[in-house]
Protein backbone atom coordinates (compact mmCIF):
# COMPACT_ATOMS: atom_id res chain seq x y z
CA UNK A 1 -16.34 -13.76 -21.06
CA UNK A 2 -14.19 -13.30 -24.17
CA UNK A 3 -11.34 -16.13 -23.69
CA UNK A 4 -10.36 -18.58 -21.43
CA UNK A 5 -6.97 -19.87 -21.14
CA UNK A 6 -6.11 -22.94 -19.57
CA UNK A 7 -2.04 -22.49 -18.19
CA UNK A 8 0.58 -22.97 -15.92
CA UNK A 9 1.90 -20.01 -13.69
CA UNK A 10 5.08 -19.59 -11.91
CA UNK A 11 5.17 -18.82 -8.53
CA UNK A 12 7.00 -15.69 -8.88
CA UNK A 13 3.86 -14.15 -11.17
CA UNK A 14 1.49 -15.13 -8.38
CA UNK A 15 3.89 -13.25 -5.99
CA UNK A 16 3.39 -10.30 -8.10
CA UNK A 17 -0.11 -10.37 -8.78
CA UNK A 18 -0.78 -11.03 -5.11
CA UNK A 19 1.85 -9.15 -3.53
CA UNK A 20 2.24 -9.20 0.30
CA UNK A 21 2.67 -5.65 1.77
CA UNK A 22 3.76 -5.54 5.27
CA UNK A 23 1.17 -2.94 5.79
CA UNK A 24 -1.75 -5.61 5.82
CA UNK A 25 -2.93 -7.28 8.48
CA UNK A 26 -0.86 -10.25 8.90
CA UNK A 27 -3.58 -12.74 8.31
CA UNK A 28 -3.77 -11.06 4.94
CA UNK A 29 -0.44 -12.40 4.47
CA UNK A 30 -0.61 -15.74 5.41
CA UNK A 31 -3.77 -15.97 3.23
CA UNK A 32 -1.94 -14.59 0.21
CA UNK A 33 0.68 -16.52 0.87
CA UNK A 34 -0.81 -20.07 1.14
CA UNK A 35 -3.14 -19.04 -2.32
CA UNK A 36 0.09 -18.15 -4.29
CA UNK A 37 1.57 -21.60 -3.15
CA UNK A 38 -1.73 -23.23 -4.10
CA UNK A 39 -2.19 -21.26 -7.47
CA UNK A 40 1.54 -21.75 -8.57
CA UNK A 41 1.10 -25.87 -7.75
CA UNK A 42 -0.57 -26.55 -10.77
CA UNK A 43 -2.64 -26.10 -13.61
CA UNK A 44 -5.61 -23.23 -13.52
CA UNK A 45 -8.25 -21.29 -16.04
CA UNK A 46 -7.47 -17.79 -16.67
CA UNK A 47 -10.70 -16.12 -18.04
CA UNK A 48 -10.18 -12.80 -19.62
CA UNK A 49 -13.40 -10.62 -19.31
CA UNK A 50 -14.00 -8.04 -21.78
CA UNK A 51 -16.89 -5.41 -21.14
CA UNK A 52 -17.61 -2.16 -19.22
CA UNK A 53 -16.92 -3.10 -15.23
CA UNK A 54 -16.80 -6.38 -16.30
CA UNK A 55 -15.30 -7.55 -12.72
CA UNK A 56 -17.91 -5.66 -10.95
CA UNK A 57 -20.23 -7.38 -12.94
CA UNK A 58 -18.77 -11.29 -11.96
CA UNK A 59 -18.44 -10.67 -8.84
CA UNK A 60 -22.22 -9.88 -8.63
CA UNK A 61 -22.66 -12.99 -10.59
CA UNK A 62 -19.99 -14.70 -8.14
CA UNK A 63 -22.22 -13.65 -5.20
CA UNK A 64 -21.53 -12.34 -1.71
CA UNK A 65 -18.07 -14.22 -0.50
CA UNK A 66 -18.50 -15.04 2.63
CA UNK A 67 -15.29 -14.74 5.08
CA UNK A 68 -13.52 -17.92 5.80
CA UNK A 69 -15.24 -20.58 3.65
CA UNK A 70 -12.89 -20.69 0.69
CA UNK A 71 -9.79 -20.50 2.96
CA UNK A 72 -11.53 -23.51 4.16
CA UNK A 73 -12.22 -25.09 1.31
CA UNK A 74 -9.10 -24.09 -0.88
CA UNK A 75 -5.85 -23.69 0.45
């Protein structure tokens, strides 16, 4: 991890970043949707990762996600 930032984002940036396509399946949607809502509501900690496949590489430190606990537990 090289920086972290600590910031505010608007909700039209987490649109963009997590943009809803009408070509996914629509529980896709709703699940993008509700996390934009929830990341636009208030403060979060951007971490900017510098290194070769460096997001391959956290999400193996991450772990496996397993499907339906952090819609559970997050939005």
């Amino acid at each position: 991890m090289h920086d972290t930032y600590m910031l505010r984002t608007k909700y039209e940036n987490c649109e963009y970043i997590y943009n809803v396509s009408k070509e996914l399946p629509v529980h896709f949607n709703s699940y993008c949707s509700a996390l934009t809502q929830f990341m636009s509501s208030g403060c979060c900690v951007a971490m900017e990762l510098v290194a070769d496949e460096a997001i391959k590489r956290w999400r193996k430190l991450l772990g496996k996600n397993v499907d339906g606990f952090c819609r559970g537990k997050c939005v």
